[in-house]
Each structure stands twice: as structure tokens, then as C-alpha cells.
Protein backbone atom coordinates (compact mmCIF):
# COMPACT_ATOMS: atom_id res chain seq x y z
CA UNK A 1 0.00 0.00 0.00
CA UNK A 2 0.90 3.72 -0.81
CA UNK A 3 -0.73 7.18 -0.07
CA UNK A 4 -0.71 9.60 -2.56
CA UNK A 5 -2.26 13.26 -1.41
CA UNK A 6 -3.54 15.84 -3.65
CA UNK A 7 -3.41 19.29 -2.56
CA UNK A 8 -5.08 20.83 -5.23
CA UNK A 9 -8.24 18.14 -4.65
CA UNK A 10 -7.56 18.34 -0.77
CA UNK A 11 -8.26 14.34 -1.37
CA UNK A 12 -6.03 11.37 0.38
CA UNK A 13 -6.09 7.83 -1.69
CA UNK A 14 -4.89 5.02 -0.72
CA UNK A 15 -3.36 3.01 -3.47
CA UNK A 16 -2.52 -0.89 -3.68
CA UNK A 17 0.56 -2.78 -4.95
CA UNK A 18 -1.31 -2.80 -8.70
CA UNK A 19 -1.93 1.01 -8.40
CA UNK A 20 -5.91 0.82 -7.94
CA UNK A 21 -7.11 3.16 -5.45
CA UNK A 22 -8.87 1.65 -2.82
CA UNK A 23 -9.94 4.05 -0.41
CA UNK A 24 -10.21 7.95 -0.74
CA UNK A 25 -10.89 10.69 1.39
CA UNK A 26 -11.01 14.32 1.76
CA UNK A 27 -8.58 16.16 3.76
CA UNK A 28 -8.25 19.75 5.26
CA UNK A 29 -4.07 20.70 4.31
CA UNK A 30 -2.52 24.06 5.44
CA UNK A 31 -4.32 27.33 5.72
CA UNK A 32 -1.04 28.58 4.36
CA UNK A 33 -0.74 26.53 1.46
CA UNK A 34 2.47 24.27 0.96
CA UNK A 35 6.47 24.75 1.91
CA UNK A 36 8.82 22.92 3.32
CA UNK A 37 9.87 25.59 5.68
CA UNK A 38 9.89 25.14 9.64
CA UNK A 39 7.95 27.93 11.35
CA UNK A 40 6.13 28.34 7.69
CA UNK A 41 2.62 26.45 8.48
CA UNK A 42 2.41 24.74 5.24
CA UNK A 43 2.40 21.48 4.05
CA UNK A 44 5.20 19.83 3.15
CA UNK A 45 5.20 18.10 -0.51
CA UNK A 46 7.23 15.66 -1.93
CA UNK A 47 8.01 12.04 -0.85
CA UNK A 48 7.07 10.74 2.96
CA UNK A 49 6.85 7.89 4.84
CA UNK A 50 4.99 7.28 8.00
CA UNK A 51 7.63 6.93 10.89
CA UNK A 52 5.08 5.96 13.98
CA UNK A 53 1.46 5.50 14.52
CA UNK A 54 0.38 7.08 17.96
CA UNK A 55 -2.90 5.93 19.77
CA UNK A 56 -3.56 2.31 18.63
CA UNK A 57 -7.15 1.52 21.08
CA UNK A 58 -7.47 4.88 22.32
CA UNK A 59 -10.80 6.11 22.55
CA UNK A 60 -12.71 8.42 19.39
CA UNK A 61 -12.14 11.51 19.99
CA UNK A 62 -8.89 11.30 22.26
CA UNK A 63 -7.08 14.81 22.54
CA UNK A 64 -3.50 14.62 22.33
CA UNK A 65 -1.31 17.13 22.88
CA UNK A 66 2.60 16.53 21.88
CA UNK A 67 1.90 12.79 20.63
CA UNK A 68 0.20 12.07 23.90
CA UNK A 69 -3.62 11.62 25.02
CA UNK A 70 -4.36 13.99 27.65
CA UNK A 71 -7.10 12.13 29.48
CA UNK A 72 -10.06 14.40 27.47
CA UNK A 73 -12.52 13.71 25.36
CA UNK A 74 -12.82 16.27 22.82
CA UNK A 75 -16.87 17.63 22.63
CA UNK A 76 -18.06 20.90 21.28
CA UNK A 77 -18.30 21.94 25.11
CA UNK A 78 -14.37 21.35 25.87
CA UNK A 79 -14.04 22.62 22.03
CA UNK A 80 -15.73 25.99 23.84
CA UNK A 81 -13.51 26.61 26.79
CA UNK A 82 -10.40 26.27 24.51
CA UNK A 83 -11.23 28.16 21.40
CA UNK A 84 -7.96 28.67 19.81
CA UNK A 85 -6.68 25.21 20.31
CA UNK A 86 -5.27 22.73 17.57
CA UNK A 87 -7.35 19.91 17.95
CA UNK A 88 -5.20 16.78 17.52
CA UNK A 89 -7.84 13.71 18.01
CA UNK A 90 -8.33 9.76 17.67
CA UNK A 91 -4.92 8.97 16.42
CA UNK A 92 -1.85 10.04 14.90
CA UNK A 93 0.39 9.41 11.88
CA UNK A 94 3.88 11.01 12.20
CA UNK A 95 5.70 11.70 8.79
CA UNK A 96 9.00 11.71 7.94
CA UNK A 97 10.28 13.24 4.87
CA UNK A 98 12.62 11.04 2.06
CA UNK A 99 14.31 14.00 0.04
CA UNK A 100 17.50 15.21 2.11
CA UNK A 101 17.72 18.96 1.51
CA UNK A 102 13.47 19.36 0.40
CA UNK A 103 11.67 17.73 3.40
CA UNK A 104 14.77 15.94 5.72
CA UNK A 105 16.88 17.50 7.86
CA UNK A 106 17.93 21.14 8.29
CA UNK A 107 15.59 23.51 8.84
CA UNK A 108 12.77 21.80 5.85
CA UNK A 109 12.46 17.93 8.23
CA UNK A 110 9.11 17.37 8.13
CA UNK A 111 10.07 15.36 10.81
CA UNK A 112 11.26 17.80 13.37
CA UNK A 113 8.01 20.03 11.99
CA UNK A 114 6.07 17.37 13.80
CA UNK A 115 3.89 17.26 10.11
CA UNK A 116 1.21 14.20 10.85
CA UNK A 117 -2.00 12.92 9.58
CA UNK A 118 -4.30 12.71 11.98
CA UNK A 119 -8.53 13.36 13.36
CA UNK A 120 -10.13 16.18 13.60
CA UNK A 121 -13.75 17.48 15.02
CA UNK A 122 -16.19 15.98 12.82
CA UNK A 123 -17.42 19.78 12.54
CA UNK A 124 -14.47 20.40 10.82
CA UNK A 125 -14.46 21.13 6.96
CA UNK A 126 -12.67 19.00 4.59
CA UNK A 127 -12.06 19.15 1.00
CA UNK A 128 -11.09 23.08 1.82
CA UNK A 129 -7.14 24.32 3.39
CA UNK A 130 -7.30 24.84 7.57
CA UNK A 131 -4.71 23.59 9.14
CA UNK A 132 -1.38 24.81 10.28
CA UNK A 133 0.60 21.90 8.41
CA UNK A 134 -0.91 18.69 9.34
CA UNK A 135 -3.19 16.71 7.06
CA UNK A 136 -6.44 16.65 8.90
CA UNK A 137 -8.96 13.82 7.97
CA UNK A 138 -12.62 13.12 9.95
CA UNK A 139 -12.06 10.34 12.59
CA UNK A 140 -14.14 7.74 11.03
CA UNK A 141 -11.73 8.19 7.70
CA UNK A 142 -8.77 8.32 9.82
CA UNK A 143 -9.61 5.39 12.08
CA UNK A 144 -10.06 2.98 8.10
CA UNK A 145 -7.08 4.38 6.98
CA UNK A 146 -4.78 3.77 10.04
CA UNK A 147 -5.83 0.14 10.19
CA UNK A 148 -4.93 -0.27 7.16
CA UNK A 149 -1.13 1.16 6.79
CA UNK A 150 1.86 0.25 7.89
CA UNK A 151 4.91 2.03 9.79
CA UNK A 152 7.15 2.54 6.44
CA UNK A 153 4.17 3.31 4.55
CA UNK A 154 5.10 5.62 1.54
CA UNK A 155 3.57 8.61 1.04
CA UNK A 156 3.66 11.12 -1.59
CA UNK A 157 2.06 14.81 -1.25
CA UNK A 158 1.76 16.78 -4.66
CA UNK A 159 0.09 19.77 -5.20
């Protein structure tokens, strides 16, 4: 299996060893558009893998905070008393970039940018840019697609 991600479509599919797509979804991708740059809140293109999956049997809706579930729920009512916050919910994928010098190391590791797929309220929009660098997906989407990648799985984000 391979991901390939569409900016321009704001669409996720999930491709198979004989290149048929066999899942797709919409995503929500940077606000800001795409770039490699840390500190730039875009979305990183070019060739990814995922490096860890984070929150394997946590519960829907799990908040994390820095790759870890804080013990909330997320529900418009929390979503209410913490109006500016990133919601980061149900699980996480963590991507690393391939391409020394475009999306590893230096100041451009998508890595190190802490760039992952993960859930988001099920209020928010996809198929439209709003995030500050992550690919955002719905949490029923994102709980199908996590079971069915791999750590290692290649991923390729184009415009």
C-alpha cells in the first residue's frame, strides 16, 4: 500500500501494490498553502513515509497534545472553553520526509516540523485548506485508513 495526497483536490487515496485506489478521502491541508519551511505552516510536498502510529485503542475523539492523550474527550463543550486550540484527536500518523535537503533535515524535516496525519472534530471542513501543516482527515476516515497502513508506509504529497 501507498498514499498519494492531492493538494489541489484536498483528497487522500490510498493506493494498492497494482496502483488501484482503494480508499479515498477528503482532507483539510494548510491554511497557508504548501512549503517545506519550519515555522512556515504549510504542508510539506514531496516524498514521505509514516515513521510511527500514535494511539492504537485509544478512545474516538482522544485529545492529544505533543503525541500524547491527555485524558479528554474532545466535545463541542471542551471545544468551547479552549477556542484557539489545535485539535489533535483519535490517532496520529507522524511523517517523515525522504528528500534530504526538500523535506529531511535542516531547517525543511518534516520530521522535526512534527507534520502528521491525523482526526479532527467531525465539525471540521474538509475538501477546503485549515490547518497549520498537518493533514487533517474526519475520525471515522482516519480510524479505516490507520488500520490499514503500515509504519514505512510511503507517502507522496503533490500539489
Amino acid at each position: 500500500m501507498r498514499i498519494h495526497i492531492s493538494i489541489a483536490r484536498q483528497q487522500l487515496n490510498l493506493i494498492n501494490d497494482e496502483d488501484k485506489i482503494v480508499r479515498s478521502y477528503l482532507i483539510s491541508s494548510a491554511r497557508n498553502g504548501n512549503g517545506q519551511q519550519r515555522g512556515s505552516f504549510c504542508t510539506p510536498l514531496g516524498k514521505h513515509i509514516i515513521r510511527a502510529k500514535i494511539g492504537d485503542k485509544q478512545p474516538i475523539n482522544t485529545v492529544f497534545v505533543k503525541r500524547r492523550p491527555t485524558g479528554e474527550i474532545y466535545t463541542p463543550e471542551l471545544a468551547a472553553r479552549y477556542p484557539g486550540r489545535d485539535w489533535i484527536l483519535t490517532r496520529i500518523m507522524w511523517l517523515s520526509g525522504c528528500e534530504v535537503g526538500f523535506n529531511r533535515l535542516g531547517l525543511v524535516d518534516t520530521m522535526r516540523r512534527y507534520i502528521y496525519i491525523h482526526g479532527s472534530p467531525d465539525s471540521a471542513e474538509m475538501g477546503r485548506p485549515g490547518s497549520i501543516g498537518c493533514i487533517r482527515m474526519h475520525n471515522g476516515d482516519l480510524l479505516d485508513l490507520f488500520d490499514r497502513v503500515i509504519v514505512g508506509t510511503p507517502i507522496e504529497i503533490n500539489q
